[in-house]
N, C-alpha and C. Protein backbone atom coordinates (compact mmCIF):
# COMPACT_ATOMS: atom_id res chain seq x y z
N UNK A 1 135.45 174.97 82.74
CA UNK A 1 135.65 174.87 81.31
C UNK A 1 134.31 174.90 80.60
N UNK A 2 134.06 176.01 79.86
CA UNK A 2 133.14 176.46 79.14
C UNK A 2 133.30 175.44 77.94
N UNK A 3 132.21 174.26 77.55
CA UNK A 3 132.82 173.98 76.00
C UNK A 3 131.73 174.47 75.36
N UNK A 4 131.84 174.69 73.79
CA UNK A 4 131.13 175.14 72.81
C UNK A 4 129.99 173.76 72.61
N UNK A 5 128.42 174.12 72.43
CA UNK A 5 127.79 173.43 71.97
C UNK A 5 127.39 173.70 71.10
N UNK A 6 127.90 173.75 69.58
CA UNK A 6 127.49 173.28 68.53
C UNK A 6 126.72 172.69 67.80
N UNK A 7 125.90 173.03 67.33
CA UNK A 7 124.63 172.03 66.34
C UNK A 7 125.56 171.40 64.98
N UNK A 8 125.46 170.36 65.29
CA UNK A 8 125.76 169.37 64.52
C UNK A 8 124.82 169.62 63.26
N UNK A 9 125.53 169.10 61.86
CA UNK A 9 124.18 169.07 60.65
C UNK A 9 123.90 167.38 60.66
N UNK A 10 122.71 167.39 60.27
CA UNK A 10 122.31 165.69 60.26
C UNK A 10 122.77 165.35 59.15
N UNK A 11 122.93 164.28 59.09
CA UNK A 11 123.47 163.46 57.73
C UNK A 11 122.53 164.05 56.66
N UNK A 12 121.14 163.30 57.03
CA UNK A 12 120.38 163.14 56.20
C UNK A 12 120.08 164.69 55.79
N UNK A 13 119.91 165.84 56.58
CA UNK A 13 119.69 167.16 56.11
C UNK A 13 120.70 167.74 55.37
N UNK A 14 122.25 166.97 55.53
CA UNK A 14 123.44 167.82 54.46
C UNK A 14 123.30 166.98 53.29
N UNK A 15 122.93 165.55 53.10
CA UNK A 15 122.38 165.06 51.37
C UNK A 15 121.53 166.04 50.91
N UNK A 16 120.42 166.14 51.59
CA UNK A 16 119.34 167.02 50.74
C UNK A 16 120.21 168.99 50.17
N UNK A 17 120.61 169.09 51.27
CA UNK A 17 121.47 170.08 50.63
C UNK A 17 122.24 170.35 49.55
N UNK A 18 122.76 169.46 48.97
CA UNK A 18 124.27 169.33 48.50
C UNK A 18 124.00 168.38 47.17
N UNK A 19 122.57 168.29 46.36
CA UNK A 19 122.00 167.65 45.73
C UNK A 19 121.88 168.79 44.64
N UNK A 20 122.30 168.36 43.56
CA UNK A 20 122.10 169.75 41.92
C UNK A 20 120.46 169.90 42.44
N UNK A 21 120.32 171.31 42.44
CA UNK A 21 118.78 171.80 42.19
C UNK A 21 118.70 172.77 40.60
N UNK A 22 117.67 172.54 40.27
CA UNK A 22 117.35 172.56 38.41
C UNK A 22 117.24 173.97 38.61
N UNK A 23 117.11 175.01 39.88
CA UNK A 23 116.60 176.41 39.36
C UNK A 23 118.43 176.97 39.57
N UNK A 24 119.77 176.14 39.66
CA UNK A 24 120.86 176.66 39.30
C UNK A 24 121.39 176.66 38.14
N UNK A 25 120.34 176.04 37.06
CA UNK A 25 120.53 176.22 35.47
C UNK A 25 120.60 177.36 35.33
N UNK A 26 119.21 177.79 35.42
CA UNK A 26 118.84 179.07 35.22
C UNK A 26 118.88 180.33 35.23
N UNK A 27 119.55 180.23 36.58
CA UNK A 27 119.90 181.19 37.72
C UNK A 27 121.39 181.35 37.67
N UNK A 28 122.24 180.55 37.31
CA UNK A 28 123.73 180.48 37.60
C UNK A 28 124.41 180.05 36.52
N UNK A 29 123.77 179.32 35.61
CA UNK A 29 124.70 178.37 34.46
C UNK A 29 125.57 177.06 34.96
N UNK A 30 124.59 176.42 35.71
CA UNK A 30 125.35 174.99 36.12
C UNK A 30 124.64 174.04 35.10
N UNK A 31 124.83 172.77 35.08
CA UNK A 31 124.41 171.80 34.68
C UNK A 31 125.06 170.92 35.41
N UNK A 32 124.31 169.60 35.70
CA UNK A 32 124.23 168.22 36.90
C UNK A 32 125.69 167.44 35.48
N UNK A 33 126.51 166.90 36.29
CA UNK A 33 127.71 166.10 35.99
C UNK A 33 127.91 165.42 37.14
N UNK A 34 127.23 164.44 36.88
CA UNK A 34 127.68 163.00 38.68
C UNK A 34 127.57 163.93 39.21
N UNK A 35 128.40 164.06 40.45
CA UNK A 35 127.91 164.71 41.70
C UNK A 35 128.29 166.23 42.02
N UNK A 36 128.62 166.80 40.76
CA UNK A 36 129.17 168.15 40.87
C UNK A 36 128.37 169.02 40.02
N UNK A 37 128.59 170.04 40.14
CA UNK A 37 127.40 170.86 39.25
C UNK A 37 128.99 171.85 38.59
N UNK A 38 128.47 171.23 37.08
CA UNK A 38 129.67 172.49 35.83
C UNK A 38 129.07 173.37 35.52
N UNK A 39 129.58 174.54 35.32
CA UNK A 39 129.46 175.98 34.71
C UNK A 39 129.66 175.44 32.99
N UNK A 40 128.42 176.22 32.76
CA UNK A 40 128.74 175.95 31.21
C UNK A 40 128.99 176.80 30.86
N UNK A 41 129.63 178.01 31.48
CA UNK A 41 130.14 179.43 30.67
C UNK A 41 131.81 179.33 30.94
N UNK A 42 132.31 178.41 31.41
CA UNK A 42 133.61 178.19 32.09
C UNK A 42 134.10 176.60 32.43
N UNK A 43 133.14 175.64 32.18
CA UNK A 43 133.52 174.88 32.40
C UNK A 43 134.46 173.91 33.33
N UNK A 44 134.03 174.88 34.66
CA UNK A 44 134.61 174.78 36.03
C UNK A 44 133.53 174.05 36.58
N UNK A 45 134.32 172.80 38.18
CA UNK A 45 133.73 172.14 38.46
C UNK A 45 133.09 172.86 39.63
N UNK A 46 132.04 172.63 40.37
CA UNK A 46 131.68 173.26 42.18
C UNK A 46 131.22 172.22 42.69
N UNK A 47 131.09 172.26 43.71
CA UNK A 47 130.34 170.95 44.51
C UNK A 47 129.05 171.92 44.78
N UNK A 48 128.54 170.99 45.04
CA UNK A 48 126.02 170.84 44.98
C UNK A 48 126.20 171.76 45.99
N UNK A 49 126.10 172.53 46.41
CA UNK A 49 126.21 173.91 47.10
C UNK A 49 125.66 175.02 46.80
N UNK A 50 124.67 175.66 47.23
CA UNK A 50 123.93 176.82 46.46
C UNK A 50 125.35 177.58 47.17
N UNK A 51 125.63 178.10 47.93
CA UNK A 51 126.99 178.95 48.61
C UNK A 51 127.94 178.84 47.35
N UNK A 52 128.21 177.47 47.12
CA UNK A 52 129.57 177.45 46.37
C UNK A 52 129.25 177.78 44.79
N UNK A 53 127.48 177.34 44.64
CA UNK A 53 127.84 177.66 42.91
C UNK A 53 127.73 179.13 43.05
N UNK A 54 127.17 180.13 43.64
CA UNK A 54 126.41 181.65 43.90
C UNK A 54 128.21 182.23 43.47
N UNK A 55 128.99 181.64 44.64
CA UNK A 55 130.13 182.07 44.96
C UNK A 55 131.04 182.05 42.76
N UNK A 56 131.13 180.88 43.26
CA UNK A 56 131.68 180.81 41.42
C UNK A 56 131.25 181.61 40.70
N UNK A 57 129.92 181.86 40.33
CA UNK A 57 129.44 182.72 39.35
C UNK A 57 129.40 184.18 39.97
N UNK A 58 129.67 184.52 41.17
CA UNK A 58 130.16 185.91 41.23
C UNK A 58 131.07 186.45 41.12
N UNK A 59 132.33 185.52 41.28
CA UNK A 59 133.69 185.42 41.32
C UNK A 59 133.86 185.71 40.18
N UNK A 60 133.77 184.42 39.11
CA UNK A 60 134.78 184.06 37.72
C UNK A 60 133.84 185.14 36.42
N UNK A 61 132.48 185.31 36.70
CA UNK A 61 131.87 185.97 36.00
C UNK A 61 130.96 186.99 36.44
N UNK A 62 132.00 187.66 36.53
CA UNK A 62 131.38 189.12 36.51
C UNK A 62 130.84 190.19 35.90
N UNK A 63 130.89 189.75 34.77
CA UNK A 63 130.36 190.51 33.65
C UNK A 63 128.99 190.56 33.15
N UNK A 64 128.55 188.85 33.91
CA UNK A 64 127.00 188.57 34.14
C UNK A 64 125.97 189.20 34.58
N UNK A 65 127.01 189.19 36.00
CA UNK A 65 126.61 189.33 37.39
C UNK A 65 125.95 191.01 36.82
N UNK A 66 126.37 192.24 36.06
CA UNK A 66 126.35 193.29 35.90
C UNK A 66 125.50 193.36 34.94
N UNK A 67 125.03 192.17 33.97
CA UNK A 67 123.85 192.56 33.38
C UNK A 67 122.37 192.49 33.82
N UNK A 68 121.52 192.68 33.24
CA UNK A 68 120.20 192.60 33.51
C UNK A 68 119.68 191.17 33.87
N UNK A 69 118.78 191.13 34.87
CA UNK A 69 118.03 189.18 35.19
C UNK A 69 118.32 189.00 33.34
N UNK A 70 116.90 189.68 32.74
CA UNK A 70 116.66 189.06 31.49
C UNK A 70 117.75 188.62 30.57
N UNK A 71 118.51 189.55 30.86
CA UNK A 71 119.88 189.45 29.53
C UNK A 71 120.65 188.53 30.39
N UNK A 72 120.91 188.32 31.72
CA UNK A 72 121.35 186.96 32.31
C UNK A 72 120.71 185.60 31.94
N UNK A 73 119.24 185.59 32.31
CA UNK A 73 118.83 184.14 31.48
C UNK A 73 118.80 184.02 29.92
N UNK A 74 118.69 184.97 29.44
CA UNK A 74 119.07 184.64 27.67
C UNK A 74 119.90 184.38 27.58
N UNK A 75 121.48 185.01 28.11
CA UNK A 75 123.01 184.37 27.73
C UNK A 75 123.11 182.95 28.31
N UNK A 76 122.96 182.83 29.37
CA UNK A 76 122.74 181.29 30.11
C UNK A 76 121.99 180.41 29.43
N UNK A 77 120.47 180.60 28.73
CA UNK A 77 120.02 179.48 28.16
C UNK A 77 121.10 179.07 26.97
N UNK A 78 121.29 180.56 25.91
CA UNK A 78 121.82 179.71 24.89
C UNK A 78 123.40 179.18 24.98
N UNK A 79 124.42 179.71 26.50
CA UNK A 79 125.67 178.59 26.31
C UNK A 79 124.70 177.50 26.98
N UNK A 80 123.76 177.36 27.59
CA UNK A 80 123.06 175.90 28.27
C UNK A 80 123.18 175.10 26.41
N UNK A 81 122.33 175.53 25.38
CA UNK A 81 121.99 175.34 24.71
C UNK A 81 123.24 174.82 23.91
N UNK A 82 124.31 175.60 23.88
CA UNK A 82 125.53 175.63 22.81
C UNK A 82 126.24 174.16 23.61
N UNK A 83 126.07 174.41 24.69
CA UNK A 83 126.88 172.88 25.52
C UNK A 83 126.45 171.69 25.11
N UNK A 84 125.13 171.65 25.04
CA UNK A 84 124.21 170.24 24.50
C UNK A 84 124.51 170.31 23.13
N UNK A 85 124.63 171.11 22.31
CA UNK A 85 124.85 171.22 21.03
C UNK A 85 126.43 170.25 21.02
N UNK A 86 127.26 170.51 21.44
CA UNK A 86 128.10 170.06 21.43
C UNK A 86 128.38 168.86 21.87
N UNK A 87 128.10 168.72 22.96
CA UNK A 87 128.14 167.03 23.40
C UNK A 87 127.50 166.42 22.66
N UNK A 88 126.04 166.42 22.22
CA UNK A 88 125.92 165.15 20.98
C UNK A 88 126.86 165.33 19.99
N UNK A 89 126.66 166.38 19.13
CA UNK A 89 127.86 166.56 18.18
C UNK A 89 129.39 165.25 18.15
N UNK A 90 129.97 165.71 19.64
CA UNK A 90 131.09 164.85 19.79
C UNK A 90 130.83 163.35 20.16
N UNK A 91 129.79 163.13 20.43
CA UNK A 91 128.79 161.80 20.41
C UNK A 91 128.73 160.85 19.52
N UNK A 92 127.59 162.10 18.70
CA UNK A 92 128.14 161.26 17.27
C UNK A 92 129.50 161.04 16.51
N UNK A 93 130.27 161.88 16.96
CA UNK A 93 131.73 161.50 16.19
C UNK A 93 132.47 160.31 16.61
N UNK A 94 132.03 160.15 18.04
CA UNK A 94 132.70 159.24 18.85
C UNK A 94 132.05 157.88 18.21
N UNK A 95 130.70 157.78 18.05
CA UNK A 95 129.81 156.45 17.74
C UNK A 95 130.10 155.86 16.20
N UNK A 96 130.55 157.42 15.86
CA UNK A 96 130.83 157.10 14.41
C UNK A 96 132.26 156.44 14.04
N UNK A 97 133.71 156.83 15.11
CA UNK A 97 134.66 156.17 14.88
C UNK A 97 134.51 154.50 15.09
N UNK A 98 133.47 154.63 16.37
CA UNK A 98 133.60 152.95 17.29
C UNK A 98 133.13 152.21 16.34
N UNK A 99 131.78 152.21 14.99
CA UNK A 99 131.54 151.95 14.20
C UNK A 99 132.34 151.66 13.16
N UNK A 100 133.51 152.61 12.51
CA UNK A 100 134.41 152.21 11.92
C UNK A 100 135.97 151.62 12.54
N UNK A 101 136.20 151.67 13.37
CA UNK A 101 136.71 150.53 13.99
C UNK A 101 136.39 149.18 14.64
N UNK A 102 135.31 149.02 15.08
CA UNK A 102 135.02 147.53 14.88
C UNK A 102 134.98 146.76 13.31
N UNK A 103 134.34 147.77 12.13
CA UNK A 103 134.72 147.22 10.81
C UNK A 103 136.06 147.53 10.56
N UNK A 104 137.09 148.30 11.01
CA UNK A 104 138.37 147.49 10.91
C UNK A 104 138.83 146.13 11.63
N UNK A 105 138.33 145.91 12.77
CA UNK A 105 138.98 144.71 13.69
C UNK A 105 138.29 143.69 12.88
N UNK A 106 137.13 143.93 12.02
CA UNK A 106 136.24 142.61 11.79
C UNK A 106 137.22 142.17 10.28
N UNK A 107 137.86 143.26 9.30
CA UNK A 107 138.19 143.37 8.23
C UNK A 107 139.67 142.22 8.61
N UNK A 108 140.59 143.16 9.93
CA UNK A 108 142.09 142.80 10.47
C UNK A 108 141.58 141.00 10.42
N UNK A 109 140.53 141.06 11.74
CA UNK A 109 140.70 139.29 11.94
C UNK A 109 139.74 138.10 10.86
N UNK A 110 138.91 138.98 10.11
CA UNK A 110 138.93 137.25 8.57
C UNK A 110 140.03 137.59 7.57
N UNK A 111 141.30 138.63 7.77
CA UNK A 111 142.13 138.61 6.84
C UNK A 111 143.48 137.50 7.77
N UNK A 112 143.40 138.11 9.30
CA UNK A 112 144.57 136.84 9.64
C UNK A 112 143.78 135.65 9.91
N UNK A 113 142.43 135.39 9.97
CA UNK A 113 141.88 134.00 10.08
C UNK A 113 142.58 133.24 8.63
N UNK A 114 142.02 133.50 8.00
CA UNK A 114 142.16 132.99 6.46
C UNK A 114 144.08 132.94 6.09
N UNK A 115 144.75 133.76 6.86
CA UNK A 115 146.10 133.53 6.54
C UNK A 115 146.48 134.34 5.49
N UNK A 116 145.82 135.73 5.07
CA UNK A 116 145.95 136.33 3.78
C UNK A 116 146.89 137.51 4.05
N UNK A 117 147.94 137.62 3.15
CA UNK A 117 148.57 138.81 3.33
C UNK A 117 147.82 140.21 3.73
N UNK A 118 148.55 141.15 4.26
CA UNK A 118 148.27 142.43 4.68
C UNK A 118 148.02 143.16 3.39
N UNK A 119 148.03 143.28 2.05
CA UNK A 119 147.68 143.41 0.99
C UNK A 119 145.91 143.57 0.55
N UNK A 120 145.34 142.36 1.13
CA UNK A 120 144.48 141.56 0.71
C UNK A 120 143.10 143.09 1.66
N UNK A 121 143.94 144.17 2.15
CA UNK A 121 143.15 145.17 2.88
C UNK A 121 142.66 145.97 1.78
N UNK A 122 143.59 146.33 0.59
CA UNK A 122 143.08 147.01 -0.81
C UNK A 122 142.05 146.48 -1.18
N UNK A 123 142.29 145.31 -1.52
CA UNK A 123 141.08 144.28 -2.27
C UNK A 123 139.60 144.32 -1.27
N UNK A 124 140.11 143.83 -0.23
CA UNK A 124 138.89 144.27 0.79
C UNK A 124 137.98 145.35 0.69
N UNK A 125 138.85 146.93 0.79
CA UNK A 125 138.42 147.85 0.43
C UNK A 125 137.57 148.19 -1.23
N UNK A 126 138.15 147.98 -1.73
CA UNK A 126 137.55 147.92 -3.25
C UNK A 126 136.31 146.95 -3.51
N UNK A 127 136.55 145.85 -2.87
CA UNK A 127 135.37 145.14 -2.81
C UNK A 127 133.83 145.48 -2.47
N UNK A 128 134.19 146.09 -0.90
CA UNK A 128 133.58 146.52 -0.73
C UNK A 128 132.67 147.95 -1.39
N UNK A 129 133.63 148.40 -1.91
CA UNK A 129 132.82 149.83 -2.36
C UNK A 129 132.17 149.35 -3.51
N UNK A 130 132.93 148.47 -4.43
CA UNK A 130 132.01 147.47 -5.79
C UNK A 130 130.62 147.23 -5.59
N UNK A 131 130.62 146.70 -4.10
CA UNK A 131 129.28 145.67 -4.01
C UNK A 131 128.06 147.04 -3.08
N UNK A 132 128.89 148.10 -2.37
CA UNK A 132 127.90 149.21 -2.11
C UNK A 132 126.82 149.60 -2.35
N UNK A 133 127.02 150.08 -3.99
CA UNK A 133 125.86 150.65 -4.32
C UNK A 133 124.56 149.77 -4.77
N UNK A 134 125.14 148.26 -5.02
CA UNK A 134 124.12 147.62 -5.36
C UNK A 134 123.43 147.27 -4.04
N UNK A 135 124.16 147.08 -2.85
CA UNK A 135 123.44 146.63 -1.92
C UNK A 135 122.57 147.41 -1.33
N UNK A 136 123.13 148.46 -0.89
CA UNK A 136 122.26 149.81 -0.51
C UNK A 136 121.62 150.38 -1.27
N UNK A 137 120.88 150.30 -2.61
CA UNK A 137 120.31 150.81 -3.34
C UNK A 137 118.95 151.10 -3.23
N UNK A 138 118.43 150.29 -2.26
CA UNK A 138 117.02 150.55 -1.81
C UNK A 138 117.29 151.26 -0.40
N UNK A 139 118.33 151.49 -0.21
CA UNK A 139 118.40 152.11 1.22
C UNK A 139 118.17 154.02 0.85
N UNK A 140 117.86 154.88 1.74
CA UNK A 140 118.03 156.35 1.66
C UNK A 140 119.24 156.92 1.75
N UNK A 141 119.82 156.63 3.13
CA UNK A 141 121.41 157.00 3.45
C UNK A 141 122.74 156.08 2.36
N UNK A 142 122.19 156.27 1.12
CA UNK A 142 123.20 155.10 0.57
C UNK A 142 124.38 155.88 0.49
N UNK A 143 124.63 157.05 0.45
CA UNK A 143 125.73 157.87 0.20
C UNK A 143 126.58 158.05 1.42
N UNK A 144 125.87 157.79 2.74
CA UNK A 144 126.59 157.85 3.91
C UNK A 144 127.20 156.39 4.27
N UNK A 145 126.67 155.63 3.41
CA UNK A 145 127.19 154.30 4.14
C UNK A 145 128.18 154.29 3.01
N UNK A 146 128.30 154.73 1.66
CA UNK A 146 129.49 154.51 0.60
C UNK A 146 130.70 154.96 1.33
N UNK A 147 130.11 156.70 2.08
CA UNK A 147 131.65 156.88 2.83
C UNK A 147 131.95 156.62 4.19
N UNK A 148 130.92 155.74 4.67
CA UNK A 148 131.47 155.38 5.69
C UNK A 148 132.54 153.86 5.54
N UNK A 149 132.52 153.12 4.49
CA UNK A 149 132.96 152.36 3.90
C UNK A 149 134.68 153.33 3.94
N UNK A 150 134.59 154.61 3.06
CA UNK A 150 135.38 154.87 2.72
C UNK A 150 136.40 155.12 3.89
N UNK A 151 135.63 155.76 5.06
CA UNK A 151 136.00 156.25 6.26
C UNK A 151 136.55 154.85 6.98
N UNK A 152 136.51 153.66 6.57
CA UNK A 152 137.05 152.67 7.77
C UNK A 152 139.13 152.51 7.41
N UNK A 153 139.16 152.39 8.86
CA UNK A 153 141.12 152.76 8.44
C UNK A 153 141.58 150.79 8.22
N UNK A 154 142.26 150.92 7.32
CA UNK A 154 142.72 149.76 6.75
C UNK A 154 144.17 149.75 6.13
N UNK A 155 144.81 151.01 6.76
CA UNK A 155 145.98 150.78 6.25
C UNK A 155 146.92 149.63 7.04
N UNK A 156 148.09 150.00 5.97
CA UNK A 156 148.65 148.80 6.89
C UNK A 156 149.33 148.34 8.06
N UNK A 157 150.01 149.77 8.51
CA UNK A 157 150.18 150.08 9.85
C UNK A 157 148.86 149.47 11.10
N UNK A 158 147.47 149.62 10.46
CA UNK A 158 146.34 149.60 11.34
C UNK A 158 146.24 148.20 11.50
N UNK A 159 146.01 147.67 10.01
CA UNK A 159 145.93 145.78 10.54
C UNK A 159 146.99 145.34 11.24
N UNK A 160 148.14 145.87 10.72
CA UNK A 160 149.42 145.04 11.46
C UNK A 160 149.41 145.25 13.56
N UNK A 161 148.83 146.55 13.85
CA UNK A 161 148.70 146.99 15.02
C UNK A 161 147.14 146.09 15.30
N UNK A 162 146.47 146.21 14.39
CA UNK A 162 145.19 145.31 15.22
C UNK A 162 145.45 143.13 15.06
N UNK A 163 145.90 143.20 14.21
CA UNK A 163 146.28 141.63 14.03
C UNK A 163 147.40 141.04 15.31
N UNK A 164 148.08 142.12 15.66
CA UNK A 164 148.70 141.52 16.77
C UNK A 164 148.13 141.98 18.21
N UNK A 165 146.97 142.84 18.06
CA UNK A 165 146.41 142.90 19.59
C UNK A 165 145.72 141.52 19.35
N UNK A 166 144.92 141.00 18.17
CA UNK A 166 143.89 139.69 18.25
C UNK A 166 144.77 138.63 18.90
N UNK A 167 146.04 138.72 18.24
CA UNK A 167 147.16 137.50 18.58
C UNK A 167 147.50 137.49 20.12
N UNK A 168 147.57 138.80 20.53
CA UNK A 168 147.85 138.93 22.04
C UNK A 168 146.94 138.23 22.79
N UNK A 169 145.83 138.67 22.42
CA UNK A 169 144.43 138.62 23.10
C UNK A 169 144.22 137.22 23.09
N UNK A 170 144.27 136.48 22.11
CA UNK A 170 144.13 134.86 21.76
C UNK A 170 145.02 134.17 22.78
N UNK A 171 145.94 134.58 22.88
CA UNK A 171 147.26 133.75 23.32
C UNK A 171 147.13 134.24 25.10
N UNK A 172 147.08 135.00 25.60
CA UNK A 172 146.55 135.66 27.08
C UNK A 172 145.22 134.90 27.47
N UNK A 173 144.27 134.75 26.29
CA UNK A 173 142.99 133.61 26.45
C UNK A 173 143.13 132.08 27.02
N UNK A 174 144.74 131.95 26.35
CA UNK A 174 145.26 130.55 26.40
C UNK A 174 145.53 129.49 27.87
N UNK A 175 146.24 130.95 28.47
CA UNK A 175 147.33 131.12 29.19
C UNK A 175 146.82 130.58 30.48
């Protein structure tokens, strides 16, 4: 019985392999995501594989593959470019809701601390925009903070849904 002897790969030599390398930006249109390398022309996942990303980008884009190196790294930098453009973009939108929802939860719980009708969210609101411009008046962004004021949700559907997560939350604290 003939058996096959096989070379084993070492541990330590298939990590170093299988690790995003920075010249598959360039070269391919990946970008590093945890442990997988995404196509930013497709937004498909590959595993750290020069084989597997080569393979993807010959496969799914072929239209690349048929242009020139140069006209390949110009289209690649700027979706590299258009991708980052976008993720902060949605960044900030994201930082900007979490911002106006914690000033709703803060608005929801000193209106049920105090025991004040669900009403008392108008007045809140108005109040606030009253006292705005005087406060921010030495500020630059005073116009972004008037509508970010404006931008916080206070209807009444919202307190009534956030006044009883506080109540949940209080009472589960208890327990």
């Amino acid at each position: 019985m003939a058996s096959s002897t096989k070379k084993k790969q070492k541990v330590q030599d298939s990590k170093c392999s299988r690790e995003f390398q920075t010249r598959w930006a360039e070269k391919y249109g990946m970008i590093n995501k945890g442990d997988k390398a995404v196509c930013v022309l497709c937004s498909g996942t590959v595993v750290c594989r020069t084989s597997s990303v080569k393979r993807h980008f010959e496969t799914n884009h072929k239209s690349f593959c048929e242009k020139s190196e140069p006209e390949q790294k110009e289209l690649i930098a700027s979706a590299i470019k258009d991708r980052r453009k976008q993720s902060t973009s949605m960044f900030k939108y994201v930082s900007k809701n979490c911002h106006t929802s914690a000033a709703s939860y803060s608005a929801a719980n000193a209106i049920a601390r105090h025991g004040k009708p669900f009403q008392e969210r108008e007045f809140l609101k108005k109040a606030w925009l009253a006292c705005a411009p005087s406060l921010s008046d030495d500020f630059d962004n005073k116009a972004k903070i008037i509508q970010r004021i404006k931008d916080v949700p206070l209807s009444r559907n919202t307190m009534k849904a956030i006044i009883l997560k506080l109540a949940k939350n209080v009472t589960d604290k208890k327990k």
